[in-house]
Protein backbone atom coordinates (compact mmCIF):
# COMPACT_ATOMS: atom_id res chain seq x y z
CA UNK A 1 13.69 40.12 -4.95
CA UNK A 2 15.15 37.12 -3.20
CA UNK A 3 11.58 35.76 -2.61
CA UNK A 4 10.66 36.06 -6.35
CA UNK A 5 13.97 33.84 -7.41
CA UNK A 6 13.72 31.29 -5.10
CA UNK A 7 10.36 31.07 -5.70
CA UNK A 8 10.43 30.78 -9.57
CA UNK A 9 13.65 28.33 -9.11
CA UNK A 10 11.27 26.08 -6.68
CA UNK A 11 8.77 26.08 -9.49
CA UNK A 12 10.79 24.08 -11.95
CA UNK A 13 10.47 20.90 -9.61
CA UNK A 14 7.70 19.10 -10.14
CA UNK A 15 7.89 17.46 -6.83
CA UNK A 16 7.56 19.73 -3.44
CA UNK A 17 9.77 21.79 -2.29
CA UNK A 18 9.95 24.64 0.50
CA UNK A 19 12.48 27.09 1.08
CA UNK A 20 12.77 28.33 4.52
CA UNK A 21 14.80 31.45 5.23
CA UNK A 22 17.55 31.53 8.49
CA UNK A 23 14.87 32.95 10.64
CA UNK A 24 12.62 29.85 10.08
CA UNK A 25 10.22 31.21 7.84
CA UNK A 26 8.60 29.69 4.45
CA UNK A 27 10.13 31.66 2.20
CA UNK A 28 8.95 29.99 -0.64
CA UNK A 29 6.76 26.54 -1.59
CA UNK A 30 6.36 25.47 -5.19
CA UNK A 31 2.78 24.57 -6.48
CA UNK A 32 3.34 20.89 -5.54
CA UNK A 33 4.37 22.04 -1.86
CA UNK A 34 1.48 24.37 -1.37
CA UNK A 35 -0.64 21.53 -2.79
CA UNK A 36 0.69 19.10 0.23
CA UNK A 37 0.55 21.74 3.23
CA UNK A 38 -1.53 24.14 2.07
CA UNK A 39 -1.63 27.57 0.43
CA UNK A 40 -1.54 29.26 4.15
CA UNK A 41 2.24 27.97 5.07
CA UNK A 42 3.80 30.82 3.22
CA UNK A 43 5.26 33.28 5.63
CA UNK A 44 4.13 30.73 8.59
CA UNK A 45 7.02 29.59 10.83
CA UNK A 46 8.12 25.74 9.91
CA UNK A 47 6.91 24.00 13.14
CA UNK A 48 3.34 25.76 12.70
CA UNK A 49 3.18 24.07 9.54
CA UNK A 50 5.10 20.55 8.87
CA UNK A 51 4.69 19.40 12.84
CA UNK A 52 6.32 16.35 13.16
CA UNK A 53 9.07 15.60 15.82
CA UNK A 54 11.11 13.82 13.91
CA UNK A 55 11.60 16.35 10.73
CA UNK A 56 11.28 19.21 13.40
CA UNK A 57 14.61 17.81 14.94
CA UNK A 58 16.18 17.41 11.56
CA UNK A 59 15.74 20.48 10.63
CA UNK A 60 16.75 22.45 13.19
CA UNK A 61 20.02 20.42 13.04
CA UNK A 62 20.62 21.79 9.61
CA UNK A 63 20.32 25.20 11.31
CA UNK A 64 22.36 24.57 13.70
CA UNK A 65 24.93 22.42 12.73
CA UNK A 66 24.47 23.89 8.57
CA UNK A 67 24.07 19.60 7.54
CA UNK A 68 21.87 17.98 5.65
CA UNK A 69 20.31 15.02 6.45
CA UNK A 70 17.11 13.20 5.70
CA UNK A 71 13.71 12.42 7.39
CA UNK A 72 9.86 11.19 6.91
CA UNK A 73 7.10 13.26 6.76
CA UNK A 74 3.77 11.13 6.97
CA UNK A 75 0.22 12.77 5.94
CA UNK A 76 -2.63 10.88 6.58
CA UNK A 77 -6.18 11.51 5.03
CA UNK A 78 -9.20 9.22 4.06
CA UNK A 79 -7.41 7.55 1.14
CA UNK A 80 -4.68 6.38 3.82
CA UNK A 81 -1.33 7.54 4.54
CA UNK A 82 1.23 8.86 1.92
CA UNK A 83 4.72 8.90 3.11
CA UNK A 84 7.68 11.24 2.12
CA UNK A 85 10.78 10.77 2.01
CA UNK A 86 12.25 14.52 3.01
CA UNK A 87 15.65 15.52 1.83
CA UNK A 88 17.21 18.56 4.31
CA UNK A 89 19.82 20.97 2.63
CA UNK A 90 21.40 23.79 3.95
CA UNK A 91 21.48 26.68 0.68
CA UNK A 92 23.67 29.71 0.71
CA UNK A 93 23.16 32.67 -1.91
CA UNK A 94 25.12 30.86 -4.47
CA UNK A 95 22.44 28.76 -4.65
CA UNK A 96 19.39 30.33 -4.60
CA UNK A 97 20.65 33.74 -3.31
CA UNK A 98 19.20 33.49 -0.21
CA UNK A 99 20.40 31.80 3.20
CA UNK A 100 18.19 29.34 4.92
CA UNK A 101 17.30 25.62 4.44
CA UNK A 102 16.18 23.73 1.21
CA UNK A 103 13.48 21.14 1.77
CA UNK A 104 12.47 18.18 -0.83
CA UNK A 105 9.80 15.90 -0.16
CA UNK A 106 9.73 12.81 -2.31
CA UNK A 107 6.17 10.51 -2.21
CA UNK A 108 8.24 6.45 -1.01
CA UNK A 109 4.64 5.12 0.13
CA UNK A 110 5.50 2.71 -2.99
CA UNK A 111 8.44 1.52 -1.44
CA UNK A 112 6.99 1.16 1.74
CA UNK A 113 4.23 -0.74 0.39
CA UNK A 114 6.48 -2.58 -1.32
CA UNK A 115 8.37 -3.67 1.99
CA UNK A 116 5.18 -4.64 3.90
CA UNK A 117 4.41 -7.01 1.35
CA UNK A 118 7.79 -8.17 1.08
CA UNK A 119 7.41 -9.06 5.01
CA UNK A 120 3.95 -10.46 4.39
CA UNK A 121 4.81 -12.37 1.55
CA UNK A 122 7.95 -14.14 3.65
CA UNK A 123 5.55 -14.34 6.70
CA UNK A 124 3.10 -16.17 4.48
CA UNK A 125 5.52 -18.72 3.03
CA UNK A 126 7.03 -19.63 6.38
CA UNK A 127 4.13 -19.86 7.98
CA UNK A 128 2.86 -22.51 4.81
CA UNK A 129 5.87 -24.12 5.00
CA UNK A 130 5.96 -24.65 8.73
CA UNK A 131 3.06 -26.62 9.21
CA UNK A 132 3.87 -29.67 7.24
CA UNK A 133 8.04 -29.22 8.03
CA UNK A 134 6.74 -29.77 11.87
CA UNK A 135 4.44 -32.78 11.25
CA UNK A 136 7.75 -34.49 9.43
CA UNK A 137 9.81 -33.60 12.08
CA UNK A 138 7.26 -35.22 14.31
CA UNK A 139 6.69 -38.16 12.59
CA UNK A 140 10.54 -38.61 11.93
CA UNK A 141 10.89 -38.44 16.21
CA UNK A 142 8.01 -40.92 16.42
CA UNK A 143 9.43 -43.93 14.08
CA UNK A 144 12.99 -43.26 15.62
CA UNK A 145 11.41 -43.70 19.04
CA UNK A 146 8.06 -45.33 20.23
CA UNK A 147 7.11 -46.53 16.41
CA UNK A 148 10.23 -48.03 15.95
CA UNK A 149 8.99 -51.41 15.68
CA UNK A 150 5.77 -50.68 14.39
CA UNK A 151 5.33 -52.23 10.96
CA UNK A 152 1.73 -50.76 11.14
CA UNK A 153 2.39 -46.90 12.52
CA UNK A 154 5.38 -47.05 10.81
CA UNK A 155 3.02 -47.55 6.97
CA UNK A 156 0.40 -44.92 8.26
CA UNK A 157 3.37 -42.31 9.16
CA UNK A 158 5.33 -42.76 6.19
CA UNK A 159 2.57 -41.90 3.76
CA UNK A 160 1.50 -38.84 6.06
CA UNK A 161 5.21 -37.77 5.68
CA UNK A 162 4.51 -38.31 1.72
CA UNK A 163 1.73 -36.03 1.30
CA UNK A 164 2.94 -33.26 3.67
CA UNK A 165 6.21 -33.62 1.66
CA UNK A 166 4.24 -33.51 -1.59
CA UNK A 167 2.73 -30.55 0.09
CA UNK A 168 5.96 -28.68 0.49
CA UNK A 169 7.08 -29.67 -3.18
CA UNK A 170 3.68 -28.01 -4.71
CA UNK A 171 4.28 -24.86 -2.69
CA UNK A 172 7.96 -24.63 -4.41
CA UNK A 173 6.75 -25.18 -7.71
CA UNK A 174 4.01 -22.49 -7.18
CA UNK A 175 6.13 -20.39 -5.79
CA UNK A 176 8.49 -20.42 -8.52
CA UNK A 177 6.11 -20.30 -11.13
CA UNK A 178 5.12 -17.02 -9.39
CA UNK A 179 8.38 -15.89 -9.55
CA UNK A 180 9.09 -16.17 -13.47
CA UNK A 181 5.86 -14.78 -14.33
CA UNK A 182 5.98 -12.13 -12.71
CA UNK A 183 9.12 -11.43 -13.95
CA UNK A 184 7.71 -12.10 -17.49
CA UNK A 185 4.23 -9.66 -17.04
CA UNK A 186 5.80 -6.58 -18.88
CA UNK A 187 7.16 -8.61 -22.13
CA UNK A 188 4.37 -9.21 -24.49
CA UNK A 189 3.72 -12.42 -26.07
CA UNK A 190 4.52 -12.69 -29.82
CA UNK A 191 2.91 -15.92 -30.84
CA UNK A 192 -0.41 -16.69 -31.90
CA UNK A 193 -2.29 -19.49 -29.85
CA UNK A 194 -5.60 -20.70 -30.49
CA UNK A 195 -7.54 -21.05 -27.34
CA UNK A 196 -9.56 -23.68 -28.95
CA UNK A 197 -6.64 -26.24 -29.07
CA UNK A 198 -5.66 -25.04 -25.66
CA UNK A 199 -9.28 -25.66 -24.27
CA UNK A 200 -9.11 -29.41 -25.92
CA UNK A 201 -5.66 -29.93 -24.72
CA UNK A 202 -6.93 -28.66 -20.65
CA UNK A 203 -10.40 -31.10 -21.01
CA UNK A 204 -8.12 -34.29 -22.46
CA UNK A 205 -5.72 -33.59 -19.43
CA UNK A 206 -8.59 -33.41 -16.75
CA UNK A 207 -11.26 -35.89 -17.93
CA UNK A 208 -10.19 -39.07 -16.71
CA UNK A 209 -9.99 -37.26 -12.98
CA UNK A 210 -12.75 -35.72 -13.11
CA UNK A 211 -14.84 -38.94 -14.64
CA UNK A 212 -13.24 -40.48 -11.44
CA UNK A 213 -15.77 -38.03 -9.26
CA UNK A 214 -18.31 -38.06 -11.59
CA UNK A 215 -17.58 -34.24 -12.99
CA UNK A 216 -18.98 -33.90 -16.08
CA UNK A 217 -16.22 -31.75 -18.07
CA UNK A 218 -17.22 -30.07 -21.54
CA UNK A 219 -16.36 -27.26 -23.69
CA UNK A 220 -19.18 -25.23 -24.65
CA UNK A 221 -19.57 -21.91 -26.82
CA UNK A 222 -18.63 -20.96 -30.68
CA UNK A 223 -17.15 -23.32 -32.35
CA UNK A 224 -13.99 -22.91 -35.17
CA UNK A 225 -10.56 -21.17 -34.06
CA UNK A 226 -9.86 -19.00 -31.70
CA UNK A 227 -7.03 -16.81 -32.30
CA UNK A 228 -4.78 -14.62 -29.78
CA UNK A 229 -1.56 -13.24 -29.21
CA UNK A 230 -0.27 -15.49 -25.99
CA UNK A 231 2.07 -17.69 -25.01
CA UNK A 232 0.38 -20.96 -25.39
CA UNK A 233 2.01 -22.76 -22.10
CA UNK A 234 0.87 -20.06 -19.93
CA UNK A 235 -2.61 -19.90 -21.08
CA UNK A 236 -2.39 -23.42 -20.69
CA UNK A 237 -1.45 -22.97 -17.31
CA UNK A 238 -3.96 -20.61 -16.89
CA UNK A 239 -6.99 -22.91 -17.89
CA UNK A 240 -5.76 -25.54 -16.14
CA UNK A 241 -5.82 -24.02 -12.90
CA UNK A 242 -9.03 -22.93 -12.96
CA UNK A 243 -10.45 -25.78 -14.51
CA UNK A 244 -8.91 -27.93 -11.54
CA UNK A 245 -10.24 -25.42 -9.15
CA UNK A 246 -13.56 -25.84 -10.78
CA UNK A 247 -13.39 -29.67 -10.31
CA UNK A 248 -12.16 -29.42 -6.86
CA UNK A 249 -14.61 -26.79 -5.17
CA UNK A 250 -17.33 -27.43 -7.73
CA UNK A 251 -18.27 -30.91 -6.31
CA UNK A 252 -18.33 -34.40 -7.25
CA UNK A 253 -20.91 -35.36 -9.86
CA UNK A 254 -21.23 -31.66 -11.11
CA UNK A 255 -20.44 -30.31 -13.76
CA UNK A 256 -18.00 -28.14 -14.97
CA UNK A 257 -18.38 -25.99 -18.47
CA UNK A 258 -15.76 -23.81 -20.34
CA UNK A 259 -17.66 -21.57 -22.31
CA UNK A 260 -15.55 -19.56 -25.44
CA UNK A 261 -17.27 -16.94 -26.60
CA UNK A 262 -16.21 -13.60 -29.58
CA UNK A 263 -17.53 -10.42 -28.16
CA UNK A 264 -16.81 -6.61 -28.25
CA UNK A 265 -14.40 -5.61 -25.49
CA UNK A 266 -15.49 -3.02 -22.54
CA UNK A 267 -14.16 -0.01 -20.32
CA UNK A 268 -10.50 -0.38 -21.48
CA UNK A 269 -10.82 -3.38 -23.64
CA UNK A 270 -11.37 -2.18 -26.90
CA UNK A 271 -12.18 -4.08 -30.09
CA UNK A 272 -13.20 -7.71 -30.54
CA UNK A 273 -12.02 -9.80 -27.40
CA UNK A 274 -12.30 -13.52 -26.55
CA UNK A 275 -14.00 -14.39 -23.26
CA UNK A 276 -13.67 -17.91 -21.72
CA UNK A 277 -15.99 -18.66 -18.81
CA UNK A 278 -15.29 -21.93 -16.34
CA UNK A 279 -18.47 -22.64 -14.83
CA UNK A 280 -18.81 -24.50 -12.28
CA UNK A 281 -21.96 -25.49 -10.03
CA UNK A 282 -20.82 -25.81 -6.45
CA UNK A 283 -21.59 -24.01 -3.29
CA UNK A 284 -20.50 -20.65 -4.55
CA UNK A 285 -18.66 -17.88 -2.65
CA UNK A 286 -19.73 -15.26 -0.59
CA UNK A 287 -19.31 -11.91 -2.53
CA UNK A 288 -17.38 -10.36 0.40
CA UNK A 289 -14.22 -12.74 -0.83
CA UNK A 290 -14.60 -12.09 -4.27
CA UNK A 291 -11.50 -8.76 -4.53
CA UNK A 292 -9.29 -10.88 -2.35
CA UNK A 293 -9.77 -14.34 -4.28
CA UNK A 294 -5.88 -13.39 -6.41
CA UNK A 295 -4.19 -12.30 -3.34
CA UNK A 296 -1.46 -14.69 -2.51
CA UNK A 297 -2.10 -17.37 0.30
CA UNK A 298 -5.53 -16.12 0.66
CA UNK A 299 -8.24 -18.64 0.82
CA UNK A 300 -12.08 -18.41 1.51
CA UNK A 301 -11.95 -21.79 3.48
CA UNK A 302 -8.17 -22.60 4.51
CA UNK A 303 -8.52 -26.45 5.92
CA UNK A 304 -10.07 -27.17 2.63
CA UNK A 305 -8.22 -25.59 0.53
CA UNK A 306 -5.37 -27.64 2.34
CA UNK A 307 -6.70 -30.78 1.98
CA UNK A 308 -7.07 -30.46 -1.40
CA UNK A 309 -3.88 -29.74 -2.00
CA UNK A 310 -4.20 -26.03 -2.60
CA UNK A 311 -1.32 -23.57 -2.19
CA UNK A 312 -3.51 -20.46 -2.02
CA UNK A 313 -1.37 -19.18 -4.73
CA UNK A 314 -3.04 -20.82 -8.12
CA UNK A 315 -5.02 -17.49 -8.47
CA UNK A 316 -2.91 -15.29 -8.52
CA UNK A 317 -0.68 -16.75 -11.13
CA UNK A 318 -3.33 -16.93 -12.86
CA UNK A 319 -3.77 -12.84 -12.66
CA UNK A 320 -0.18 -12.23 -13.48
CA UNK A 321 -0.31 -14.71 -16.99
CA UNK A 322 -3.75 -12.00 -17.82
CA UNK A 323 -2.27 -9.07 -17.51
CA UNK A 324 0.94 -9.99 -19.39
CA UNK A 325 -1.29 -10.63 -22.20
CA UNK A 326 -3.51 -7.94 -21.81
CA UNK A 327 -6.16 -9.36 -20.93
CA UNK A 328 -9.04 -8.94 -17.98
CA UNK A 329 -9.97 -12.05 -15.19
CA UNK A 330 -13.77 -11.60 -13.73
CA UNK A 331 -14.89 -13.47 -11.11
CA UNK A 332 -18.47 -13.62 -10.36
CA UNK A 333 -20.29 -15.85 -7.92
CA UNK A 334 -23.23 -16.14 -5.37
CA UNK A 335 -23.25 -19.03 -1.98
CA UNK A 336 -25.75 -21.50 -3.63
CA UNK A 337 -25.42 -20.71 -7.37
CA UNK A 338 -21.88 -21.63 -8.15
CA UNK A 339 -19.39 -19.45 -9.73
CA UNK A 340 -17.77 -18.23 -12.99
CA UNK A 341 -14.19 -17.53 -13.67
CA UNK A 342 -14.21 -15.57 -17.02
CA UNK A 343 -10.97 -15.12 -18.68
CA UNK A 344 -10.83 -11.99 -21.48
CA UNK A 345 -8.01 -11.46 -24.24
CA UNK A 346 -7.63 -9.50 -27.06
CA UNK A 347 -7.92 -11.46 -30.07
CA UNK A 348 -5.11 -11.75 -32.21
C-alpha cells in the first residue's frame, strides 16, 4: 500500500522525482524519473542507479544525519550534457506515509549555459578592450619619456591614440546598443514603417562614402510602399549595418544592391512577408562561418575586421532588432561569389 501512494503522489510532479525507502531502495520514480534513469531503477539500490560521488555523499547524509541538502546530477548523451539541480529531503509518514528520502531533480543546464556565456561574454569584452587600453598606455609612457620632445613622434602617436580611443568608444556604443535591444526583443513594435523610406534614408546616408571608394550603392526591387509593423530607428539601424558591412567587405569599386521584394512567407513565416536582400560582390565567405556570423565578437577575419573599425558585434544586433519584430535574417554566401544578407518581416 505504501508503494502505491507514494507512487501516485510522485506522479503529480511533472518534473522527476524518486522516493527511496530507509533501506536505500527506489521505492518509487514518477514517469519523468523513470524517463531520466530508466524503467529498471525501481527496486534497484540508489548507488546502482544515480552513481555519482557527489549526490551519493549527499544522500547518505540525509540518512544519516535526517537533512536535506542539495546536489548536481550531470547526464551526458550525444545531444550534450543536461544538468540537474537535485533537491535531498528527508520524508516521514506524514508525508508520504512512508520513511526514507525524497529526491527532486530540476533540469539548470539553462542557467549554466547562461553563466558560461556570461563569463565568455566578459572575457570577450576585456579582451577587446585590452588591446587598444595597452597601446594608449604605451604611447602615453612614450611621449612622457623618449618622445618628449618629438614634435614628429609626438603627431604620429597622438592620432594612433585617437583611433584606438575611437576604437574603445565604438565598442561602448555597440555594446550598449546590445544591451537595450535585447532588453527590448520581447515587446512588439506598434508602429507602421515603410521600409521603402527607410531604404532611401540608409542609401542618402552611405552614398557619399561609398562614392569615395567607388561603391556603386542602389536600391533595387518593387517599387511603391512597403509597409510593416517595426520600429523605424531600429530597422534603420538594422540596414545600416549591413549596408556598411556590405561597403566595407564588399570592396572598393563594387557594388552594393538592396533588393525589396513582396513574397509569401515559409516554414514559420506565414502570409505575405517583405524580404530585403544586401548584395554585395566581394570575396565571399566560406560556408563553414556562415551559423557563427551573429555570435558576438566573432569574426571570419579578426585583423580586418579591426582595421576597419569593426566591433564583431554589428551582427548580432542586427539578429536581436529581427526577432523583436518577428522577422527571419538569412545569410547566404560562397568564397568568390559574394554574399547576401536577406532581411524578412511580416508585412504590416
Amino acid at each position: 500500500m505504501p508503494y502505491v501512494i507514494a507512487g501516485n503522489l510522485l506522479e503529480t510532479v511533472p518534473e522527476p522525482m524518486v522516493l527511496l525507502d530507509t533501506e536505500g531502495t527506489i521505492a518509487g520514480a514518477n514517469t519523468p524519473a523513470r524517463a531520466l534513469l530508466g524503467d529498471w531503477i525501481r527496486g534497484r539500490n540508489y548507488v546502482t542507479a544515480l552513481r555519482q560521488p557527489a549526490l551519493l555523499s549527499r544522500i547518505e547524509a540525509a540518512f544519516e544525519n535526517g537533512t536535506g541538502s542539495e546536489a548536481r546530477f550531470v547526464q551526458s548523451d550525444q545531444a550534450g550534457e543536461t544538468v540537474f539541480r537535485v533537491t535531498i529531503r528527508p520524508v516521514t509518514k506524514s508525508t508520504v506515509r512512508y520513511d526514507g528520502v525524497l529526491l527532486h531533480f530540476q533540469d539548470i543546464t539553462h542557467l549554466r549555459e547562461a553563466e558560461e556565456m556570461r563569463r565568455d561574454f566578459v572575457a570577450n569584452v576585456s579582451h577587446e578592450l585590452r588591446t587598444p587600453l595597452t597601446a594608449i598606455l604605451g604611447f602615453i609612457e612614450t611621449l612622457r619619456g623618449p618622445a618628449r620632445n618629438d614634435a614628429v613622434a609626438q603627431e604620429r602617436f597622438l592620432g594612433i591614440m585617437e583611433d584606438e580611443a575611437r576604437r574603445m568608444n565604438r565598442m561602448i556604443q555597440d555594446l550598449l546598443s546590445l544591451s537595450r535591444v535585447e532588453g527590448q526583443e520581447r515587446m512588439r513594435p506598434q508602429e507602421t514603417v515603410d521600409l521603402a523610406d527607410v531604404l532611401s534614408g540608409v542609401v542618402a546616408s552611405l552614398k557619399p562614402g561609398a562614392e569615395e571608394t567607388g561603391n556603386q550603392l542602389q536600391i533595387d526591387g518593387e517599387g511603391g510602399p512597403l509597409p510593416v509593423t517595426g520600429d523605424a530607428d531600429q530597422l534603420t539601424q538594422v540596414f545600416l549595418n549591413l549596408t556598411e558591412n556590405a561597403l566595407k567587405y564588399g570592396g572598393g569599386g563594387r557594388p552594393v544592391i538592396l533588393r525589396a521584394s513582396r513574397t509569401m512567407g515559409t516554414g514559420t513565416m506565414k502570409g505575405p512577408v517583405i524580404r530585403v536582400d544586401v548584395i554585395d560582390r566581394g570575396d565571399g565567405i566560406d560556408p563553414l562561418h556562415l551559423p557563427r556570423l551573429t555570435e558576438r565578437f566573432y569574426r571570419v577575419d579578426t585583423h580586418r575586421s579591426r582595421d576597419m573599425g569593426g566591433t564583431g558585434l554589428g551582427l548580432a544586433i542586427v539578429k536581436h532588432i529581427v526577432n523583436r519584430h518577428r522577422g527571419r535574417l538569412r545569410i547566404s554566401s560562397e568564397p568568390g561569389q559574394g554574399s547576401v544578407f536577406s532581411v524578412i518581416l511580416p508585412t504590416s
